[in-house]
PDB file of N, CA and C in Angstrom:
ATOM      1  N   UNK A   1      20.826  99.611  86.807  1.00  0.00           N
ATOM      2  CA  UNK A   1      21.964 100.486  87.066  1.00  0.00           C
ATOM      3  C   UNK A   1      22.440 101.156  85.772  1.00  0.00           C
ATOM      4  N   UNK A   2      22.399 100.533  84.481  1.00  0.00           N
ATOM      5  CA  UNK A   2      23.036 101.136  83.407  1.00  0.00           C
ATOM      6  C   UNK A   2      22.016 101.517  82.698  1.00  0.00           C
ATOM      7  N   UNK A   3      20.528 102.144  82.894  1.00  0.00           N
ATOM      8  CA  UNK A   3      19.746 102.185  82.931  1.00  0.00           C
ATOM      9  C   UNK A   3      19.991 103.898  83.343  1.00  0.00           C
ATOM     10  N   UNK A   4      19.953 103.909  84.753  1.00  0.00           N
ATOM     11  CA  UNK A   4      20.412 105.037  85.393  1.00  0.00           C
ATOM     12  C   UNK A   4      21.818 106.135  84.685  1.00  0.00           C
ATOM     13  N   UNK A   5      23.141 105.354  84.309  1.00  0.00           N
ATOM     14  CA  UNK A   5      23.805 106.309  83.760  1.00  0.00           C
ATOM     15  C   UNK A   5      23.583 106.746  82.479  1.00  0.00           C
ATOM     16  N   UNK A   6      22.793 105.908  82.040  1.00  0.00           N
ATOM     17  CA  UNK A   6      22.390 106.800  80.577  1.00  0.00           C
ATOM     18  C   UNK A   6      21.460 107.850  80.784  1.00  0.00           C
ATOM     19  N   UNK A   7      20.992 107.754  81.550  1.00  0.00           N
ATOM     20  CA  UNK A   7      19.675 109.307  82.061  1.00  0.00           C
ATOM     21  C   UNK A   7      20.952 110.232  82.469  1.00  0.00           C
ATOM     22  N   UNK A   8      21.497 110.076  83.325  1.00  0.00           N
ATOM     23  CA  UNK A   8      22.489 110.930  84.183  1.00  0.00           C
ATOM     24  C   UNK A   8      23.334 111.860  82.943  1.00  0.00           C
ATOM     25  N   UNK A   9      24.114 110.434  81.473  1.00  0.00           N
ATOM     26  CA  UNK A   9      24.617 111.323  81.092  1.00  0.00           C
ATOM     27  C   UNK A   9      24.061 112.233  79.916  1.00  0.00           C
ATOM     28  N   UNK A  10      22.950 111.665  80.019  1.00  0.00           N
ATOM     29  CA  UNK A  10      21.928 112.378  78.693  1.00  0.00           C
ATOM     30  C   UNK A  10      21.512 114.012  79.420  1.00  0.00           C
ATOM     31  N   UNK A  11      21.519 113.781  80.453  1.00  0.00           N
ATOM     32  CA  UNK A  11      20.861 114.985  81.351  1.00  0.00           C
ATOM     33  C   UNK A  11      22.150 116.199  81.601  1.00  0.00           C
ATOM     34  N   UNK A  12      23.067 115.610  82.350  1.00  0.00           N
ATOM     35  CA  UNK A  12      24.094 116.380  81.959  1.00  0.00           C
ATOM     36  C   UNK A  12      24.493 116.456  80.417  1.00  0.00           C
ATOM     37  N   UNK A  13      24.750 116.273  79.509  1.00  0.00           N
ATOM     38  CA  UNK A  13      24.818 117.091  77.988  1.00  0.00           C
ATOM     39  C   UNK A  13      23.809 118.072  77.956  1.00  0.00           C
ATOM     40  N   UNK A  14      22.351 117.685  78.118  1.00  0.00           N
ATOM     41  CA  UNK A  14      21.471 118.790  77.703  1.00  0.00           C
ATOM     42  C   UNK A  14      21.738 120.131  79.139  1.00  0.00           C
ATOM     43  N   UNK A  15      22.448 119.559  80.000  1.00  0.00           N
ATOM     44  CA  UNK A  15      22.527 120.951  81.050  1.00  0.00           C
ATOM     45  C   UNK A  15      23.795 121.887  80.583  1.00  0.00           C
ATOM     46  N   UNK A  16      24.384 121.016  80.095  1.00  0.00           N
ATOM     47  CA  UNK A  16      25.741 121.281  79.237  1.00  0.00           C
ATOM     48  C   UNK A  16      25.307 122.391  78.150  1.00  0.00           C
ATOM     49  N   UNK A  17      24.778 121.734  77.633  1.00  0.00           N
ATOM     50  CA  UNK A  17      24.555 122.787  76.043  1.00  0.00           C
ATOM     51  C   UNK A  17      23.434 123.268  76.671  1.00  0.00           C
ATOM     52  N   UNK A  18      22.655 123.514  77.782  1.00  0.00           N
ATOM     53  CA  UNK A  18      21.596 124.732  77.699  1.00  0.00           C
ATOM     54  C   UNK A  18      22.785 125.760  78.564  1.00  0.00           C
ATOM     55  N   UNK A  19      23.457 125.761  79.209  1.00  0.00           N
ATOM     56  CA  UNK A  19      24.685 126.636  79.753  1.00  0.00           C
ATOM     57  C   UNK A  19      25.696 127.623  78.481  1.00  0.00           C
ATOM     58  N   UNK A  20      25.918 126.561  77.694  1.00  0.00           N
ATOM     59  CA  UNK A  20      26.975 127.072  76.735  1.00  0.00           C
ATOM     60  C   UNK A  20      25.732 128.040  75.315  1.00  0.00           C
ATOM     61  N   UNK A  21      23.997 127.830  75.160  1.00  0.00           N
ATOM     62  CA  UNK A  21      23.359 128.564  75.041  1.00  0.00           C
ATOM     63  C   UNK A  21      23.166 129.553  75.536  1.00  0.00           C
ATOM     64  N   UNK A  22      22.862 129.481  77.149  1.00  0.00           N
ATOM     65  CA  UNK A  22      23.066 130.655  77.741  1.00  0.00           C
ATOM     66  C   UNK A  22      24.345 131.520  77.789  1.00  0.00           C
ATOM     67  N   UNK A  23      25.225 131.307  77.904  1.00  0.00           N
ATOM     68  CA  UNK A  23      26.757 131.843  77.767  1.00  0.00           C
ATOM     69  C   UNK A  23      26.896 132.434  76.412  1.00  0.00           C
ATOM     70  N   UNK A  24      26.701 131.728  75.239  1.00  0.00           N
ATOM     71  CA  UNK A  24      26.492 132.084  73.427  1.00  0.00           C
ATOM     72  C   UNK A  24      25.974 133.324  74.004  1.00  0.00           C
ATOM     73  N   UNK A  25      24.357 133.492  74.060  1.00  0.00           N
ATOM     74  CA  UNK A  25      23.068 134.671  74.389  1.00  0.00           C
ATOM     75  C   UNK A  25      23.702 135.736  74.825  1.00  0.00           C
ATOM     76  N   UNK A  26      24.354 135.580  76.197  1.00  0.00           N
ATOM     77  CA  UNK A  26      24.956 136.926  77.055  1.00  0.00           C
ATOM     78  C   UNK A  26      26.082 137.942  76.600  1.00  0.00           C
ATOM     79  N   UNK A  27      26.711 136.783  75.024  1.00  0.00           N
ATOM     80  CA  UNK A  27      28.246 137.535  75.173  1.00  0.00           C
ATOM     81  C   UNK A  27      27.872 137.759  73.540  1.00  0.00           C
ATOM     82  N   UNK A  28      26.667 138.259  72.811  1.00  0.00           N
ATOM     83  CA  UNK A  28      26.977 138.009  71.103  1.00  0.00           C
ATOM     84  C   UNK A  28      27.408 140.176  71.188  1.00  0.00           C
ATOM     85  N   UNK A  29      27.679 140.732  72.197  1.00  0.00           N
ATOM     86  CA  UNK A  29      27.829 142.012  72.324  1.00  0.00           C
ATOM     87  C   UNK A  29      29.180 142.272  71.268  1.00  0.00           C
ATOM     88  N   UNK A  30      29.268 143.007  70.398  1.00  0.00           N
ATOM     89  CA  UNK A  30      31.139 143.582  69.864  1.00  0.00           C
ATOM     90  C   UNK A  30      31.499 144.052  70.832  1.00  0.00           C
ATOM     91  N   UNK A  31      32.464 143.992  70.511  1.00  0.00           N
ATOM     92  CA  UNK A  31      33.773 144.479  71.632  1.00  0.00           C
ATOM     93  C   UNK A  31      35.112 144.663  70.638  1.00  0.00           C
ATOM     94  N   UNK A  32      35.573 146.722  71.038  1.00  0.00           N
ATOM     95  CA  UNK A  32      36.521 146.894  70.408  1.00  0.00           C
ATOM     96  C   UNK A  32      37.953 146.344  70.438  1.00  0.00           C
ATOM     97  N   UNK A  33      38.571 145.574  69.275  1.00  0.00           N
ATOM     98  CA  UNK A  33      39.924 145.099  69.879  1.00  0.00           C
ATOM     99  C   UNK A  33      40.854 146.194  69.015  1.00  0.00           C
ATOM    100  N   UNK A  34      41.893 146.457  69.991  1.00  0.00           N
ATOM    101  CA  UNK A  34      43.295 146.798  69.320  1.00  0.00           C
ATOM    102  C   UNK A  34      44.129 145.845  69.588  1.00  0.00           C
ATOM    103  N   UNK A  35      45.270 145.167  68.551  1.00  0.00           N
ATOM    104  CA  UNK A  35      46.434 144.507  68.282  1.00  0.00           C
ATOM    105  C   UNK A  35      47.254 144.949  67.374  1.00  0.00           C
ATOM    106  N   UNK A  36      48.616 145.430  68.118  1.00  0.00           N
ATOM    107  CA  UNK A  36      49.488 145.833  67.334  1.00  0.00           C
ATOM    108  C   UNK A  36      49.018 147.034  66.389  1.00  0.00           C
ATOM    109  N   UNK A  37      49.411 147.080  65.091  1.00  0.00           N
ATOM    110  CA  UNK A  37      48.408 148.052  64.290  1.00  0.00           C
ATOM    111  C   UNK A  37      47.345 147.393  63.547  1.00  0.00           C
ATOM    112  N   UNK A  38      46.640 146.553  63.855  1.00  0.00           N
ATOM    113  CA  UNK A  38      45.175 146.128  63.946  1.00  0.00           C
ATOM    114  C   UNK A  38      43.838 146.952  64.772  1.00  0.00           C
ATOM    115  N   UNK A  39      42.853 147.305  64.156  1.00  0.00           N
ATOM    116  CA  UNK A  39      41.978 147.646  65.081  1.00  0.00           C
ATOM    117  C   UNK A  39      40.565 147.290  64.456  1.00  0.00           C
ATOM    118  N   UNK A  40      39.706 146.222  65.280  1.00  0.00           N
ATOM    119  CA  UNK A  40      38.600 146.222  64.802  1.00  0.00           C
ATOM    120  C   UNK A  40      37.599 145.220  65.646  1.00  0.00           C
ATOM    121  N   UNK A  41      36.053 145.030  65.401  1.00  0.00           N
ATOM    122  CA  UNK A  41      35.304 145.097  66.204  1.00  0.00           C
ATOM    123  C   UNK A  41      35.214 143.242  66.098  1.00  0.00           C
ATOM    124  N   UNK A  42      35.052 142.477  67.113  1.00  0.00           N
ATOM    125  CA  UNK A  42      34.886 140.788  67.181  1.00  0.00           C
ATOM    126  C   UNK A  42      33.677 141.105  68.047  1.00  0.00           C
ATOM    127  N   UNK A  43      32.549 139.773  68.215  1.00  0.00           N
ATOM    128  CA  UNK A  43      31.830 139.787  69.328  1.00  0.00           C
ATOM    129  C   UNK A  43      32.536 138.871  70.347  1.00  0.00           C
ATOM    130  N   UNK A  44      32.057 139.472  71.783  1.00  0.00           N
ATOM    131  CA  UNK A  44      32.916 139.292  72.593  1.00  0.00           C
ATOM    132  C   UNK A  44      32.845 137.686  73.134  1.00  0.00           C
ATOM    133  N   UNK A  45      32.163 136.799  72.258  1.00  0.00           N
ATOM    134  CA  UNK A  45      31.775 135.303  72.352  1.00  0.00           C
ATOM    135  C   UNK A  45      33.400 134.896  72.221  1.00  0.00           C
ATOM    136  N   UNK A  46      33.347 135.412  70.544  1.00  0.00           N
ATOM    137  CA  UNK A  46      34.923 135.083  69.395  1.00  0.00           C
ATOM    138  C   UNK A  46      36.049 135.740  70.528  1.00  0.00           C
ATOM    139  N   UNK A  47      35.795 136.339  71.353  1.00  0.00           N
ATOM    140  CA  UNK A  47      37.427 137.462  71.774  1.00  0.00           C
ATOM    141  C   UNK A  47      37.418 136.362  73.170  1.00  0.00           C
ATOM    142  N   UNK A  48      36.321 135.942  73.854  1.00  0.00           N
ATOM    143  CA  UNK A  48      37.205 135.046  74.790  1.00  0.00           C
ATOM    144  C   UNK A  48      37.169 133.357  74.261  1.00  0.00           C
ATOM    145  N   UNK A  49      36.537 132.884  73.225  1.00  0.00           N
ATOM    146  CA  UNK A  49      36.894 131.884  72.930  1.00  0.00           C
ATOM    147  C   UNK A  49      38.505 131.619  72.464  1.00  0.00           C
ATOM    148  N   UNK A  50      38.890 132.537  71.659  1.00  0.00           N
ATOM    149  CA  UNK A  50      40.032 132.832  71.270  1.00  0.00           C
ATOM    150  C   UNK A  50      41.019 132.755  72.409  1.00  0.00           C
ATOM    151  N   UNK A  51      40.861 133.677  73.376  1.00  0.00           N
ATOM    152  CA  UNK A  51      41.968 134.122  74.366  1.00  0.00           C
ATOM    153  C   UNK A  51      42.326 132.646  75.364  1.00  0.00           C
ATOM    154  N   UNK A  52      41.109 131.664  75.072  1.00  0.00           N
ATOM    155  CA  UNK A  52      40.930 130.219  75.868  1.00  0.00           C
ATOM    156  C   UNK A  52      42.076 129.111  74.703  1.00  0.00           C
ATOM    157  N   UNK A  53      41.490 129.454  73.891  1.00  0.00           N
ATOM    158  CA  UNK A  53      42.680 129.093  72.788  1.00  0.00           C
ATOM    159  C   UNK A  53      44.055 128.819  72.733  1.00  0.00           C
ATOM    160  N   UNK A  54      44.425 130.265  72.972  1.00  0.00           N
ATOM    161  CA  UNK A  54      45.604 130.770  72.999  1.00  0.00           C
ATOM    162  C   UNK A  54      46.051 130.231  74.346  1.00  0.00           C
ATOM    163  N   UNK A  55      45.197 130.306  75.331  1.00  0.00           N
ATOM    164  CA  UNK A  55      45.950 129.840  76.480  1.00  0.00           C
ATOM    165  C   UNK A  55      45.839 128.204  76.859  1.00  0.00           C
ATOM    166  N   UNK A  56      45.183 127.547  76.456  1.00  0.00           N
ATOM    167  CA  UNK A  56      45.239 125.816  75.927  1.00  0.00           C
ATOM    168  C   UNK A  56      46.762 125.630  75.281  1.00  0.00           C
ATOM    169  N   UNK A  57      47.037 126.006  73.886  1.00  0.00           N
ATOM    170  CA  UNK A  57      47.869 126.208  73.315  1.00  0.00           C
ATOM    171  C   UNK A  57      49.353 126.652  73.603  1.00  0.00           C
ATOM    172  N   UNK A  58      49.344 127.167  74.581  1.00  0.00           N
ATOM    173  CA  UNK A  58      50.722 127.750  75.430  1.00  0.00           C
ATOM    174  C   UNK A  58      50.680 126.627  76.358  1.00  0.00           C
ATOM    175  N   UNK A  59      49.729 126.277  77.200  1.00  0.00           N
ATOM    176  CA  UNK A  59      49.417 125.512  77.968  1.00  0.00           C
ATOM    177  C   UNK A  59      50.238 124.580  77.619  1.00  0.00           C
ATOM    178  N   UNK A  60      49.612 123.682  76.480  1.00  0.00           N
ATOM    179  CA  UNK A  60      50.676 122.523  76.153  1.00  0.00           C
ATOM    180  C   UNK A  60      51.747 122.706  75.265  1.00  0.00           C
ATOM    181  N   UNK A  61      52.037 123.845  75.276  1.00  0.00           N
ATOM    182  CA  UNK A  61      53.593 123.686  74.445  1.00  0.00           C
ATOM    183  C   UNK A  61      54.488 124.027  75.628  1.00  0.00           C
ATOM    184  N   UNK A  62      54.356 124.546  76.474  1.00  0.00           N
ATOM    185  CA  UNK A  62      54.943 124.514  77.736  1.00  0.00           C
ATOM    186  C   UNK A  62      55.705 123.313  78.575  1.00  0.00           C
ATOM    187  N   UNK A  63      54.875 122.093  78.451  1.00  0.00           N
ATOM    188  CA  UNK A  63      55.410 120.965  79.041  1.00  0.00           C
ATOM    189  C   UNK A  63      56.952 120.720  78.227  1.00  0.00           C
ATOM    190  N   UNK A  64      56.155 120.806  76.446  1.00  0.00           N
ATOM    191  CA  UNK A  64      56.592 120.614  75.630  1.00  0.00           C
ATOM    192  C   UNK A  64      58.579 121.456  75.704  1.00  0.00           C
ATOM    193  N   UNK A  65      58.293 122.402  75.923  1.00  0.00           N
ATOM    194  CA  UNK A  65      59.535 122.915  76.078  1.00  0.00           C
ATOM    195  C   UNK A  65      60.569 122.334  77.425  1.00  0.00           C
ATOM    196  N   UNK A  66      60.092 122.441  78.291  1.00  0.00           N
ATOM    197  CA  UNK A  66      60.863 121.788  79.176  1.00  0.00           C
ATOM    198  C   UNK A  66      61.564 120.415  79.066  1.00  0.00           C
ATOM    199  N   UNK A  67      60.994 119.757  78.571  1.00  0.00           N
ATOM    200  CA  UNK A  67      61.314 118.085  77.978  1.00  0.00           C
ATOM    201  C   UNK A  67      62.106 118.213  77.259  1.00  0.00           C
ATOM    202  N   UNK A  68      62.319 119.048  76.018  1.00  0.00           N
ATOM    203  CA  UNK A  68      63.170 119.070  74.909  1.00  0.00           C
ATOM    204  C   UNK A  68      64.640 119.796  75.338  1.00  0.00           C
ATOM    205  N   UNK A  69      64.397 120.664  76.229  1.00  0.00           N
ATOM    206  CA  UNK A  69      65.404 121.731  76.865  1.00  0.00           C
ATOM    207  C   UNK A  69      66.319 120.284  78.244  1.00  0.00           C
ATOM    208  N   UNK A  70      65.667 119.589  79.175  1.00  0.00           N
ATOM    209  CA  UNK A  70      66.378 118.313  79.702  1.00  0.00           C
ATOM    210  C   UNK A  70      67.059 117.654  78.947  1.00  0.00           C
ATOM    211  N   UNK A  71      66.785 117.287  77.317  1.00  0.00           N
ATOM    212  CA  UNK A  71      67.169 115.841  76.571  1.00  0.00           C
ATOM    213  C   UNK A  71      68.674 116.649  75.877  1.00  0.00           C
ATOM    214  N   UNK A  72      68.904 117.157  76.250  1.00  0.00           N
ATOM    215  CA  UNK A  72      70.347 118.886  75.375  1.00  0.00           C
ATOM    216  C   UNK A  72      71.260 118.585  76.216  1.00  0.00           C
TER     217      UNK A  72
END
């Protein structure tokens, strides 16, 4: 049996990272950004890793605010 989940999870990682290879491959395209008075070229890998970022990051400061805003 523990035999078996080590195949399972060895197999899923390598399906894992041949996905996030394929995903890397499809997106190394630039893509123009404007921000504010910023303007310039990211590949579009960096522009949604980023935007996943940013929204993780709000994500948990969010809880974060509500808790602190109850304890007042």
């Amino acid at each position: 049996m523990n035999l078996f989940k080590g195949h399972f999870k060895r197999n899923l990682y390598i399906a894992l990272i041949a996905l996030c290879v394929i995903f890397v491959l499809q997106n190394m395209q630039l893509d123009h950004v404007t921000f504010l008075f910023w303007d310039f070229a990211m590949p579009r890998l960096l522009l949604i890793l980023s935007t996943l970022l940013i929204g993780i990051i709000i994500g948990a400061l969010t809880p974060f605010k509500k808790i602190v805003s109850k304890n007042k």
